[in-house]
Protein backbone atom coordinates (compact mmCIF):
# COMPACT_ATOMS: atom_id res chain seq x y z
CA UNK A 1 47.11 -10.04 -22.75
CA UNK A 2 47.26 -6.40 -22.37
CA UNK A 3 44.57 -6.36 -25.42
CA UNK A 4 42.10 -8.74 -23.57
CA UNK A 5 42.50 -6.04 -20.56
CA UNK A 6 41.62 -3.52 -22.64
CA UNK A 7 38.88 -5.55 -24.00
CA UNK A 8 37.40 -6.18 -20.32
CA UNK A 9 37.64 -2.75 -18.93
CA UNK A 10 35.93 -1.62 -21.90
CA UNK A 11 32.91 -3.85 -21.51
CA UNK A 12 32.73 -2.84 -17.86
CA UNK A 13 32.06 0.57 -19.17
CA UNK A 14 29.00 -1.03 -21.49
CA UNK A 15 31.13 -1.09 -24.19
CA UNK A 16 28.91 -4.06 -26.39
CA UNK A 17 30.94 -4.45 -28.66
CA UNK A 18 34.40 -4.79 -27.13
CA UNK A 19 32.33 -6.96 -24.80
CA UNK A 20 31.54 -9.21 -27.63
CA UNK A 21 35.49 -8.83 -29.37
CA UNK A 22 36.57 -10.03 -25.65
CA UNK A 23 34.27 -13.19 -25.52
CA UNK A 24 35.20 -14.22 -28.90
CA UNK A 25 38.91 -13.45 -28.32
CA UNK A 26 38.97 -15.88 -25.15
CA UNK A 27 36.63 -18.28 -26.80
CA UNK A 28 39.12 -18.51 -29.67
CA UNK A 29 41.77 -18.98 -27.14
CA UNK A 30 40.10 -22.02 -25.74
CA UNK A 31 39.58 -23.42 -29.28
CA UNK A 32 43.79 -23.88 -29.10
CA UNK A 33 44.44 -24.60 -25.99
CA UNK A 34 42.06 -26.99 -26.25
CA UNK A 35 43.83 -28.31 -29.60
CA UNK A 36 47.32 -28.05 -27.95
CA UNK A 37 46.15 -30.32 -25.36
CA UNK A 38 44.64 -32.62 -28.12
CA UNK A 39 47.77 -32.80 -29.66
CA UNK A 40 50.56 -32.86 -27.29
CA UNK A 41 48.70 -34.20 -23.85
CA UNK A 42 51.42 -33.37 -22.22
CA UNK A 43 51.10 -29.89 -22.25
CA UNK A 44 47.99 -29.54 -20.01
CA UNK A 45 46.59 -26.44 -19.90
CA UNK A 46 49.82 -24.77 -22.03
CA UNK A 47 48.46 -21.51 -24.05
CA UNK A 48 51.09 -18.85 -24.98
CA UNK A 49 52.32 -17.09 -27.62
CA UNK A 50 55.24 -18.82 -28.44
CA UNK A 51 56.11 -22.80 -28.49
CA UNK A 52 56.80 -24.55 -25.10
CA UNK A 53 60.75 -24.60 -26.32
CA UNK A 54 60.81 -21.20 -24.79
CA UNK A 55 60.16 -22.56 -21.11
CA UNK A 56 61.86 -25.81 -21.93
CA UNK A 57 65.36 -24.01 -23.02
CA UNK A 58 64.74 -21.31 -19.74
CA UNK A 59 64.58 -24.66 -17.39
CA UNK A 60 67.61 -25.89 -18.83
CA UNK A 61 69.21 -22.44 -18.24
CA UNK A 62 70.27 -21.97 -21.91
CA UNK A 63 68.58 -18.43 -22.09
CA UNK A 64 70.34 -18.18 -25.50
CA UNK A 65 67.15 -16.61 -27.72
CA UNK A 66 64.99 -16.79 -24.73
CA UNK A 67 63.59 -13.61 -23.41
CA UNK A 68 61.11 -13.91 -20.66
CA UNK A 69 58.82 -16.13 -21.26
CA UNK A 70 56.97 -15.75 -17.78
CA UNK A 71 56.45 -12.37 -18.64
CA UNK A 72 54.99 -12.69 -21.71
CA UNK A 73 52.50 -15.82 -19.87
CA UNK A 74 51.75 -12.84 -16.75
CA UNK A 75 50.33 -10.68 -19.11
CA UNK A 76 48.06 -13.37 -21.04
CA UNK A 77 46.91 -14.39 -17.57
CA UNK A 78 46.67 -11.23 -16.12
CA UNK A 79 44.46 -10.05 -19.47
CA UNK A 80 41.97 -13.66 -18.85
CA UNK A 81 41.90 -12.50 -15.00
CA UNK A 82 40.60 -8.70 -16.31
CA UNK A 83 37.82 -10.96 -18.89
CA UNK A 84 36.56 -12.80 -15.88
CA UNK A 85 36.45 -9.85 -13.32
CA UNK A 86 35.55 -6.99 -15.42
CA UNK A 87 33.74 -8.78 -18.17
CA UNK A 88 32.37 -10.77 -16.56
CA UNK A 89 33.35 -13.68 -19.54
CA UNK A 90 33.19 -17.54 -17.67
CA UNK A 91 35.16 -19.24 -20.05
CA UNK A 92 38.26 -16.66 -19.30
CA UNK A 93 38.86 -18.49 -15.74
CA UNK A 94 38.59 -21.56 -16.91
CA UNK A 95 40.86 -20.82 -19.49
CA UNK A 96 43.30 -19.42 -16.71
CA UNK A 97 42.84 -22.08 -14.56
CA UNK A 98 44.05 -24.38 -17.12
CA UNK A 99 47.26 -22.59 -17.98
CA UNK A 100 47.91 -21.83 -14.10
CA UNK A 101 47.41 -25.78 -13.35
CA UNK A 102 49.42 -26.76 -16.14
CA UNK A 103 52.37 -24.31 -14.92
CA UNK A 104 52.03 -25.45 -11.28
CA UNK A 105 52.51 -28.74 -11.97
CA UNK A 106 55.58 -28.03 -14.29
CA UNK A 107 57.26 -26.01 -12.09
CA UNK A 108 56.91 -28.11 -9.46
CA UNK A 109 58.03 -31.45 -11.39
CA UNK A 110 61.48 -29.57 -12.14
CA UNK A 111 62.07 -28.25 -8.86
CA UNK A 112 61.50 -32.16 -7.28
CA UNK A 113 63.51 -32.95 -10.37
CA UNK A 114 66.29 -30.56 -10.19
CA UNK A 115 65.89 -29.10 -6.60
CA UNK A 116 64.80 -25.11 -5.48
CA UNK A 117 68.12 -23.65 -6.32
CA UNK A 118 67.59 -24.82 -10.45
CA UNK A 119 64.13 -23.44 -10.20
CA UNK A 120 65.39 -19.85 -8.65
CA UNK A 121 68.37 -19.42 -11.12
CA UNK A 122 65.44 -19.79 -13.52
CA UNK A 123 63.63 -16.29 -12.09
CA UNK A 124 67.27 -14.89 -13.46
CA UNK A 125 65.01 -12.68 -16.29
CA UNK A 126 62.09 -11.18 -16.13
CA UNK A 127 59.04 -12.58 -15.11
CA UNK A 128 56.23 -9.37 -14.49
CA UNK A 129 54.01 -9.90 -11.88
CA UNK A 130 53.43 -14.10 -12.07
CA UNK A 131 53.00 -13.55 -8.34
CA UNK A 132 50.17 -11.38 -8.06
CA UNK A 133 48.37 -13.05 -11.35
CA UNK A 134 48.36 -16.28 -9.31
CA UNK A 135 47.44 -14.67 -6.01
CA UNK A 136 44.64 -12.82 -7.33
CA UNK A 137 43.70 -16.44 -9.19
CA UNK A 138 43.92 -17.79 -5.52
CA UNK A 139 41.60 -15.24 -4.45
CA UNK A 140 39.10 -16.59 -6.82
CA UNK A 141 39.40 -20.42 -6.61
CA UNK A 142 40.97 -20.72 -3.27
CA UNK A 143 42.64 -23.55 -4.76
CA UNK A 144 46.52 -24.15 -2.63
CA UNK A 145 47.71 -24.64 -6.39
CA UNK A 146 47.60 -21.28 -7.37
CA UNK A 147 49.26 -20.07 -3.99
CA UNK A 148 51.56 -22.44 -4.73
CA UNK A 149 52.40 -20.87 -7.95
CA UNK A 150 52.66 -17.46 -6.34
CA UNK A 151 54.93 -18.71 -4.15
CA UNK A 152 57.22 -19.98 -6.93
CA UNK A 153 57.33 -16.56 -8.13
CA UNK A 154 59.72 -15.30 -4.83
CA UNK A 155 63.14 -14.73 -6.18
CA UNK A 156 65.12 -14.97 -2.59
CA UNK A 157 68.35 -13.02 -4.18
CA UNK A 158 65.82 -9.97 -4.67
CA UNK A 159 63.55 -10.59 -1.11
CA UNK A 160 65.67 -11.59 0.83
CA UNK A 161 68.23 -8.65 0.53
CA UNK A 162 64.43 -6.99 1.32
CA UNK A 163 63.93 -8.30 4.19
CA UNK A 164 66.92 -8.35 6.06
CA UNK A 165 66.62 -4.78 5.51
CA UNK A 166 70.04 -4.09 3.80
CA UNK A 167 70.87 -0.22 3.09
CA UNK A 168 70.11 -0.28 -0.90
CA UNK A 169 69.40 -3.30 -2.04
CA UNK A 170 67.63 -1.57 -5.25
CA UNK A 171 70.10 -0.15 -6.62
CA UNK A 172 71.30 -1.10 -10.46
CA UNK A 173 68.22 -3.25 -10.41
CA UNK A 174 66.11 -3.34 -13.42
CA UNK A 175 62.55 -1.53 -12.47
CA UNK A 176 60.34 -2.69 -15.03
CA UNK A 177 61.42 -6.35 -13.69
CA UNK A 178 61.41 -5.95 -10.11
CA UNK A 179 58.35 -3.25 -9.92
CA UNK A 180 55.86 -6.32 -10.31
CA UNK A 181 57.14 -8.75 -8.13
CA UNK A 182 57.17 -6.17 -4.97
CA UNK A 183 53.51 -5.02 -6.36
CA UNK A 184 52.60 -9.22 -6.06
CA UNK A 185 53.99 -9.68 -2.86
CA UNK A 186 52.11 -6.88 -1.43
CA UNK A 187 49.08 -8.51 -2.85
C-alpha cells in the first residue's frame, strides 16, 4: 500500500517511470483479485496480503496469530486511493471499489448475524484509518456503501468517551492506533 503511494505521488511529479511501475503494480493486482474471485466466488472483491482466515479468525474473536488485519487492508486501499487521485491510474478505483464492496457487505452480514456489539469487540486491534479510506472513497463514488463502511469503522469505547467530553480519555491509549481513526472522523 504504502509502495503504491509512493508510486502515485511520484508520477504526479512526472515521474514516467514510477508512473508506469504504479499502473502495472495495480494492473497486476487486478489480475488476482480477479482470480480470487474466480476461484472462491465468495470472496467478492477480497485482495490482501494475507488469506481471508485472518478476518475470518478476527470475526470469531480468536485474535490468537491475528494482528490487524484492517490495518494492513487501510493501507492497500489507501495506496489504490493515492493511484487513482494522484496517478491518475482508472483501474486503481475499480480495484478499490471491489475490495470496499466486498468488505461492506461482510461486515454487514456479521453484524445482522451476530449483532453491533460482536462487530465493535472486533475494532479491539488496530485498524489505521479504514474510516477515512472509505470516506474519501465516498467522496469519489458517492455510493451510501462506502459511508457505510466508514461508519463501521467508529469504535464507541474510544468516541464516545470523546464526546461526552471526559477529562483524559487518551491516556494509556495506543497512538499509532487511535491517531487514524480521529484523523478519519475529522474527514
Amino acid at each position: 500500500g504504502h509502495f503504491l503511494s509512493a508510486l502515485a505521488f511520484a508520477a504526479a511529479a512526472g515521474d514516467v517511470q514510477m508512473h508506469a511501475k504504479g499502473a502495472r503494480l495495480v494492473s497486476e493486482l487486478r489480475i488476482c483479485q480477479l482470480a480470487i474471485r474466480s476461484s472462491i466466488p465468495t470472496l467478492g472483491g477480497w485482495l490482501s496480503a494475507y488469506g481471508i482466515d485472518h478476518i475470518e479468525r478476527l470475526e470469531a474473536h480468536n485474535k490468537t496469530r491475528v494482528w490487524a488485519p484492517y490495518y494492513t487492508l487501510h493501507k492497500i486501499m489507501a495506496g489504490l486511493y493515492d493511484q487513482h487521485v494522484h496517478a491518475a491510474n482508472a483501474e486503481a478505483l475499480i480495484v478499490l471499489v471491489d475490495l470496499a464492496d466486498y468488505l461492506t457487505s461482510r461486515i454487514t452480514a456479521l453484524i445482522a448475524k451476530k449483532g453491533e456489539a460482536w462487530w465493535q469487540a472486533c475494532l479491539d486491534v488496530e485498524f489505521g484509518g479504514m474510516n477515512e479510506v472509505a470516506l474519501n472513497l465516498f467522496a469519489l463514488t458517492n455510493r451510501t456503501a462506502h459511508r457505510l463502511l466508514a461508519s463501521y469503522f467508529t469504535p464507541h469505547n474510544f468516541f464516545d468517551p470523546l464526546a461526552q467530553g471526559k477529562s483524559d480519555p487518551l491516556d494509556g491509549l495506543h497512538a499509532n492506533q487511535h491517531l487514524p481513526i480521529v484523523v478519519g472522523a475529522a474527514r
